[in-house]
Protein backbone atom coordinates (compact mmCIF):
# COMPACT_ATOMS: atom_id res chain seq x y z
CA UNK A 1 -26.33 124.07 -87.10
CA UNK A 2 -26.01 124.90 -83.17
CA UNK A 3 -29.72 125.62 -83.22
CA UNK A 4 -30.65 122.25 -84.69
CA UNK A 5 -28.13 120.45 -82.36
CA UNK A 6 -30.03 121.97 -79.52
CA UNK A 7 -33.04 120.83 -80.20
CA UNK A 8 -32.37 117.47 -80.80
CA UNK A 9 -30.53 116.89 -77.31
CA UNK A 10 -33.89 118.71 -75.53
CA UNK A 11 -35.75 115.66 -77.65
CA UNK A 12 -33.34 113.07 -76.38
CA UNK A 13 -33.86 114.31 -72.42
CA UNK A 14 -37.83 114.65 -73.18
CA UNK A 15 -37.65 110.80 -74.64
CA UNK A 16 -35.18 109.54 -71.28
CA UNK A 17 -37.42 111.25 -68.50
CA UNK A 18 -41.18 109.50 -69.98
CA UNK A 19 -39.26 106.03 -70.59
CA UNK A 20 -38.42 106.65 -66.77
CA UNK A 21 -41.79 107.41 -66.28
CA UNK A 22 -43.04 104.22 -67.87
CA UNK A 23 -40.35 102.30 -65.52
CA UNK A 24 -41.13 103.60 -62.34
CA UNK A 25 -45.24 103.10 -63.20
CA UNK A 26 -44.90 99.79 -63.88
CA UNK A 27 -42.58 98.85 -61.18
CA UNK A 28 -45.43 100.28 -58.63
CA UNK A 29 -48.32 98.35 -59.93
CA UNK A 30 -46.21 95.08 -59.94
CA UNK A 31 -45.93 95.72 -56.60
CA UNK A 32 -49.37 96.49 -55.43
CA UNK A 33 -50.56 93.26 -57.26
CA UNK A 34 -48.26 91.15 -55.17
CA UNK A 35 -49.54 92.78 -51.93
CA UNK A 36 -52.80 92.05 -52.70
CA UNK A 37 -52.27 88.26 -54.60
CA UNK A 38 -50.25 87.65 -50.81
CA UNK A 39 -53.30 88.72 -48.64
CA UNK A 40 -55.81 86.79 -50.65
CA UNK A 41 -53.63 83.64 -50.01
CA UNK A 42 -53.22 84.24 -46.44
CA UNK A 43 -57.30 84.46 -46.00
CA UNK A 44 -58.09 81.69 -48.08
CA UNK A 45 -55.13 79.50 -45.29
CA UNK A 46 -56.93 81.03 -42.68
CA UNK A 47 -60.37 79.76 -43.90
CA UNK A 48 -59.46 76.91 -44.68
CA UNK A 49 -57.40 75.80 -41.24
CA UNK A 50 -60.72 76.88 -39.45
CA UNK A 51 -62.83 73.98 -41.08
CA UNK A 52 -60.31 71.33 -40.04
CA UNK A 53 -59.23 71.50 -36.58
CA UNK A 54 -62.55 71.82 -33.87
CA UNK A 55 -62.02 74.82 -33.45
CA UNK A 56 -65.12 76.52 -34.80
CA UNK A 57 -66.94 74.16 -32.36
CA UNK A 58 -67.46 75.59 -28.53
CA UNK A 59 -69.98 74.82 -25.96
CA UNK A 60 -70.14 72.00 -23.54
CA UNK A 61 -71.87 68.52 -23.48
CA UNK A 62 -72.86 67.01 -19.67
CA UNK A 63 -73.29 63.47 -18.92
CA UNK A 64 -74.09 61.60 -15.44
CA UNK A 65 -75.10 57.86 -14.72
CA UNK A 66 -73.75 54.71 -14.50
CA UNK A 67 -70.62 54.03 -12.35
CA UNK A 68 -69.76 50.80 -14.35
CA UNK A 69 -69.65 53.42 -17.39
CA UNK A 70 -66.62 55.90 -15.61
CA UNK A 71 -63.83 54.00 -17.20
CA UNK A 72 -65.72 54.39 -20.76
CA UNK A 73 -67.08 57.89 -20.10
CA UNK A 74 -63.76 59.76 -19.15
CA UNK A 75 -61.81 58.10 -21.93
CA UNK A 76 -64.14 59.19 -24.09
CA UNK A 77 -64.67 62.61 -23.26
CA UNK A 78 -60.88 63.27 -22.97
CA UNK A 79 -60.37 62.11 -27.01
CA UNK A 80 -63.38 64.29 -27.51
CA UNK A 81 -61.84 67.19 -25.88
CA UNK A 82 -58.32 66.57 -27.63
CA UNK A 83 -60.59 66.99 -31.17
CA UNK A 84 -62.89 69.89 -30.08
CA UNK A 85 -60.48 71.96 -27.44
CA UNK A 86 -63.07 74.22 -27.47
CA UNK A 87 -66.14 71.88 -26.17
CA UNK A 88 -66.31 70.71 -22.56
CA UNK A 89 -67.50 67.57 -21.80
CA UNK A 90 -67.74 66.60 -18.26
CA UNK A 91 -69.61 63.00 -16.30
CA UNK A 92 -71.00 62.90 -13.33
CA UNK A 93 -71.17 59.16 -11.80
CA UNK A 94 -74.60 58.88 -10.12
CA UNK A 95 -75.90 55.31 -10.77
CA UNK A 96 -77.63 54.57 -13.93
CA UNK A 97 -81.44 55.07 -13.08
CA UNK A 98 -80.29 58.90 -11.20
CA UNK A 99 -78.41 59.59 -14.54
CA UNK A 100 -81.73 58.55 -16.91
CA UNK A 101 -83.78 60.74 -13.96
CA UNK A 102 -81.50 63.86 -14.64
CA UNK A 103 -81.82 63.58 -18.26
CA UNK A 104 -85.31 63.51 -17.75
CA UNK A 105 -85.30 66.69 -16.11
CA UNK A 106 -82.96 68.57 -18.18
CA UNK A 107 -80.01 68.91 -16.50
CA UNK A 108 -77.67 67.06 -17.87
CA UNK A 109 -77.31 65.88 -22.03
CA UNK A 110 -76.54 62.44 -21.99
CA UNK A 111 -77.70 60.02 -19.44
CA UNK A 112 -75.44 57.38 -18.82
CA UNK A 113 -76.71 53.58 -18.49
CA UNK A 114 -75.46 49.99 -17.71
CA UNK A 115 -78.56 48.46 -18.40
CA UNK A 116 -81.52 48.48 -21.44
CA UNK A 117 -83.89 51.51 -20.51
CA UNK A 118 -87.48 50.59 -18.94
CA UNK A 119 -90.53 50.99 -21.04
CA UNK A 120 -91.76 53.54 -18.62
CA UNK A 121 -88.58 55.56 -19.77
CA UNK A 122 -88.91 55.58 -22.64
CA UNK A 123 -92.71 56.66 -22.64
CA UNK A 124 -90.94 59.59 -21.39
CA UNK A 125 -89.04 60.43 -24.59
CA UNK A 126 -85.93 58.93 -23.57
CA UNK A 127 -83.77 57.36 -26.88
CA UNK A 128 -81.57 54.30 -25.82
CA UNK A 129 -78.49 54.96 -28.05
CA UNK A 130 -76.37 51.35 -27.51
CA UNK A 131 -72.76 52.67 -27.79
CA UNK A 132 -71.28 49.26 -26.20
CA UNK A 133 -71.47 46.07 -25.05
CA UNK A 134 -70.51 44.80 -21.57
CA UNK A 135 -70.17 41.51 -20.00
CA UNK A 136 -71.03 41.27 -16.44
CA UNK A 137 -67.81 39.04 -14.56
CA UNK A 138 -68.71 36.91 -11.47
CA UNK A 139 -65.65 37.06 -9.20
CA UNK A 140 -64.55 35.46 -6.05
CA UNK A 141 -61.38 36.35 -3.66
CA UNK A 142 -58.21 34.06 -4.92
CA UNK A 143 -58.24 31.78 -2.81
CA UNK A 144 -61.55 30.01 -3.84
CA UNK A 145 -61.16 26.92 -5.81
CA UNK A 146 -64.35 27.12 -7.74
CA UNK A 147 -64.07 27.83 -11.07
CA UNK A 148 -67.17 27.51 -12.84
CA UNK A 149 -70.85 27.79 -11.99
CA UNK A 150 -73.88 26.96 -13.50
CA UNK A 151 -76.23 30.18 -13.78
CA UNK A 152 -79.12 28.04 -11.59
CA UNK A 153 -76.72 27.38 -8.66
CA UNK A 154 -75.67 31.15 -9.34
CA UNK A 155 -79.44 32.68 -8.90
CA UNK A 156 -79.49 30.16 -5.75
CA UNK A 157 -75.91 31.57 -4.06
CA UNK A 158 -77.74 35.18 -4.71
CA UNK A 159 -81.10 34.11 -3.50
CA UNK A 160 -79.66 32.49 -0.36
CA UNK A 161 -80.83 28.44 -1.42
CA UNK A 162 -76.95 28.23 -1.61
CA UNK A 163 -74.73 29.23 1.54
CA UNK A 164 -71.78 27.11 0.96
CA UNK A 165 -69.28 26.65 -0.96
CA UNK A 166 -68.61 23.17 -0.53
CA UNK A 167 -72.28 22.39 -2.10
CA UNK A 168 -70.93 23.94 -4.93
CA UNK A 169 -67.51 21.89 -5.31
CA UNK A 170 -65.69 24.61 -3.44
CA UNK A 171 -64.08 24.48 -0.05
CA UNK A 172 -66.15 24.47 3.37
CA UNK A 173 -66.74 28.37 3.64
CA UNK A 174 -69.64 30.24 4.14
CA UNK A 175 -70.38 32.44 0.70
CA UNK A 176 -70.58 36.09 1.54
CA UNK A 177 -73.17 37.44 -0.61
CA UNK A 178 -71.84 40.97 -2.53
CA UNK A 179 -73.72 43.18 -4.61
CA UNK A 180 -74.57 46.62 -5.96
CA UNK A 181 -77.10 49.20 -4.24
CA UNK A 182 -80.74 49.86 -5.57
CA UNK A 183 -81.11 51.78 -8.18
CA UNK A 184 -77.51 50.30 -9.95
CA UNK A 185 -77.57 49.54 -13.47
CA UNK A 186 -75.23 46.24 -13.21
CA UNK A 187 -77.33 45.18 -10.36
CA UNK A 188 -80.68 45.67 -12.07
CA UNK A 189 -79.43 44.09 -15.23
CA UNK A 190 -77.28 41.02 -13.31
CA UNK A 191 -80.74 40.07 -11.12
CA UNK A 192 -82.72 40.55 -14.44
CA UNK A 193 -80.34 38.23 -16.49
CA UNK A 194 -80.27 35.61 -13.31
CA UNK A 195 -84.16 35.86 -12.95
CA UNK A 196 -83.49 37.05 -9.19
CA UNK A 197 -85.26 40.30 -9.34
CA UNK A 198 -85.85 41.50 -5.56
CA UNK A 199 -85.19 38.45 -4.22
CA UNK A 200 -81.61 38.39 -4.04
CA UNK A 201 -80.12 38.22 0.05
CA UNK A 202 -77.30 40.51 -0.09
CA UNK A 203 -74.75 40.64 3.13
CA UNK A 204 -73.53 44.12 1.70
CA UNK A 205 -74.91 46.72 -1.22
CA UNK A 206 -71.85 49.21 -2.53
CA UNK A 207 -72.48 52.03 -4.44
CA UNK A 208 -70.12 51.42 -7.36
CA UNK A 209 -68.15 48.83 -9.47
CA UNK A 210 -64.80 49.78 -7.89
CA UNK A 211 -65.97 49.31 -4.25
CA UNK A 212 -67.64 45.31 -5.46
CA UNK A 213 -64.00 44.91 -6.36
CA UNK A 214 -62.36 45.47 -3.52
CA UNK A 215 -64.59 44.37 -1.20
CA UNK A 216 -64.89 40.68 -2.58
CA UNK A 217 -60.82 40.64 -2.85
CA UNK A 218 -60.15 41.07 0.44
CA UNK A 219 -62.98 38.94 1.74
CA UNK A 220 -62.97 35.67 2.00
CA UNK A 221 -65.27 33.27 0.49
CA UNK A 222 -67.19 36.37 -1.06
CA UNK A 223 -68.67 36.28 -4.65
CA UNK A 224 -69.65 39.68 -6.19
CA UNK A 225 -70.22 40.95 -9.57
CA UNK A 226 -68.36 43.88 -11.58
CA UNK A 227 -68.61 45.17 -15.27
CA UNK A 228 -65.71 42.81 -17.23
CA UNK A 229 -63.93 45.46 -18.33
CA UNK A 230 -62.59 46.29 -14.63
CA UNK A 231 -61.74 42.64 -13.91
CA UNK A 232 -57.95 42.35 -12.78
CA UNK A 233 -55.76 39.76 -11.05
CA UNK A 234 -56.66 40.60 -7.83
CA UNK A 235 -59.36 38.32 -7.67
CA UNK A 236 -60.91 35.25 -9.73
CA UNK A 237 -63.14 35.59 -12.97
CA UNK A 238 -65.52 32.43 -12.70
CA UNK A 239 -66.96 30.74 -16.31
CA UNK A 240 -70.59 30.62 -16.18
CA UNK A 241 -72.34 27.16 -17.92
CA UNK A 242 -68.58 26.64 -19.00
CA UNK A 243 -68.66 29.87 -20.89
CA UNK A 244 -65.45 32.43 -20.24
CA UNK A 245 -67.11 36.01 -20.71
CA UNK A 246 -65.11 36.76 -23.81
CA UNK A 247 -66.08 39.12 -26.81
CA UNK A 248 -66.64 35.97 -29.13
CA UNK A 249 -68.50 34.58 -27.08
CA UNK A 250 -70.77 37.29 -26.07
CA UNK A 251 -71.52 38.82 -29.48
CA UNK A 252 -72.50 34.84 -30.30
CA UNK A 253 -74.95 35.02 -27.39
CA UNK A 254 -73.21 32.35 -25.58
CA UNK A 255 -72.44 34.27 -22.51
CA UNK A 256 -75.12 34.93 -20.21
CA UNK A 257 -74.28 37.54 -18.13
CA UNK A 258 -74.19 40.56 -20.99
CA UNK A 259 -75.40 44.35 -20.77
CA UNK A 260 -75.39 47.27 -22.87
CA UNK A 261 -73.57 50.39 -22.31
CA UNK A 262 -76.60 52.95 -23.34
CA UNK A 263 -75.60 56.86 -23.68
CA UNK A 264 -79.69 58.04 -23.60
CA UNK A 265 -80.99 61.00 -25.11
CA UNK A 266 -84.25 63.39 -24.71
CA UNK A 267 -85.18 62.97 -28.55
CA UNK A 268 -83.28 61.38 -31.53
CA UNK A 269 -79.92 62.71 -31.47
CA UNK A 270 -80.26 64.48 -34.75
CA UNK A 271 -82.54 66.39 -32.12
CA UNK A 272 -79.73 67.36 -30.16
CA UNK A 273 -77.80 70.21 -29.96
CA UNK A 274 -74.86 70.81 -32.18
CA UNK A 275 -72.23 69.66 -29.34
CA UNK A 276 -73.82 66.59 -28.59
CA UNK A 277 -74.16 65.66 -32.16
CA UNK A 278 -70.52 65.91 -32.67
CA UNK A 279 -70.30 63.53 -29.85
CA UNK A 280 -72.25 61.00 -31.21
CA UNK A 281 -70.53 61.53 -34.71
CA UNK A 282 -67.16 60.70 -32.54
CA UNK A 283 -68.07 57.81 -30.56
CA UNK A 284 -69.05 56.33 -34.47
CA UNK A 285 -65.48 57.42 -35.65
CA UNK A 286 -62.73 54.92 -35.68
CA UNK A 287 -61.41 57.32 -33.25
CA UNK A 288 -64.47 56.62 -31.14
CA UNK A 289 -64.24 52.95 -31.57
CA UNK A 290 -61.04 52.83 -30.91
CA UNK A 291 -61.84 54.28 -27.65
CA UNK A 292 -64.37 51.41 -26.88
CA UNK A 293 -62.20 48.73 -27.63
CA UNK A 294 -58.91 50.43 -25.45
CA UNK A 295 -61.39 50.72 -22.14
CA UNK A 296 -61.87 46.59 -22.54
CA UNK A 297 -65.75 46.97 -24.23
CA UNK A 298 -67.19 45.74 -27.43
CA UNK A 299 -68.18 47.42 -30.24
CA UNK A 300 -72.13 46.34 -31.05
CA UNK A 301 -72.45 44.08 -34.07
CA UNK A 302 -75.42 47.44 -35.59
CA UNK A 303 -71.43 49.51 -35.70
């Protein structure tokens, strides 16, 4: 009887220590499945916040051209920038034909225009991508009466028929001829639009939109022109044929004095390299448009 009792407790230990066994075993495996189930999740996160945020997208995109373009051009380029933190994009302001001229030679991506590109540049491979429309304003200091011009009597003011502005409805004062410098893409498209090619009489030429501004609001009797989306209070917007150089009436054709905003490429911009693409895709984002429309510009009816 003490022989068989023995034996059945040494079966009862044997039985506790492989249930035990069978515990700790299966507690270790639950484990490492975890582990691993917890690092696949993390990867696949990972992965997936890669694809969303710009940030698989470095490099830099260079643009230089058109002064009457800055406004647009740094706007632009900082909402770019905010998207892709890794992509640089940086404008140089050189006048429209220099910034067509660099493109041409490679140094720069983009070549900004405020004008339609020549047929001798684009014999050169140069694509005229339209990204926005501009009206041109005519402006005058404040204190000039006249209001509204017809665009003959304009080309005559710029072509020196006109000299007063008393022929003109205006008060007796000499008109003080302001314009842009050679090789400007407002002036080339303003004396193109007014017919006046080379034969306008300037009394000064400034090198940018900005300086136009200034100059014709704190001289009196002046008349200049500036891209409309810089027009402010601190001189007079005139109408032109009775026309007010709004976005109605300029995408209706009514307006005269229109322009397009051209970001040029060497090639099609599928052509391009993967930077500049992504530019292009963002300008034709609502982000992009939004951009357009905040900076004072239209959006081309093509959008």
């Amino acid at each position: 009887m003490k022989n068989k009792l023995v034996k059945m407790m040494a079966l009862l230990t044997a039985t506790t220590m492989v249930a035990a066994g069978v515990m700790g075993c299966g507690s270790d495996s639950s484990d490492a499945n975890a582990d691993a189930n917890t690092d696949t999740t993390a990867s696949d996160t990972t992965a997936n916040a890669d694809t969303t945020d710009g940030s698989d997208l470095s490099g830099t995109v260079t643009l230089a051209g058109s002064t009457s373009m800055e406004k647009l051009a740094n706007a632009m380029n900082e909402a770019f920038m905010e998207k892709y933190p890794n992509v640089s994009a940086t404008a140089e302001f050189t006048g429209s034909s220099a910034g067509i001229e660099s493109l041409e030679a490679g140094s720069v991506d983009i070549g900004d225009a405020s004008r339609a590109l020549s047929d001798d540049e684009k014999s050169q491979g140069v694509v005229e991508n339209i990204v926005a429309i501009d009206g041109i304003a005519v402006i005058t200091d404040t204190a000039n009466t006249v209001t509204d011009i017809k665009s003959e009597d304009l080309a005559k003011v710029y072509t020196g028929e006109i000299t007063n502005w008393k022929d003109l409805g205006g008060p007796d004062e000499q008109i003080v001829v302001i314009g842009r410098e050679a090789g400007s893409g407002t002036r080339d498209a303003f004396e193109e639009l007014m017919d006046v090619k080379d034969s306008c009489k300037y009394a000064q030429e400034l090198d940018s939109t900005g300086a136009v501004l200034a100059k014709v609001a704190a001289t009196p009797g002046a008349v200049g022109y500036v891209s409309l989306d810089v027009l402010d209070d601190t001189v007079n917007g005139l109408k032109i044929n009775s026309v007010e150089p709004t976005e109605d009436n300029i995408l209706a054709g009514d307006y005269v004095l229109q322009r397009p905003f051209v970001m040029a490429t060497k090639g099609e911009i599928s052509e391009q390299s993967k930077q500049v693409q992504a530019y292009f895709d963002f300008i034709n984002s609502a982000d992009g448009q939004n951009v357009i429309k905040s900076v004072g510009l239209i959006i081309p009816n093509s959008k």
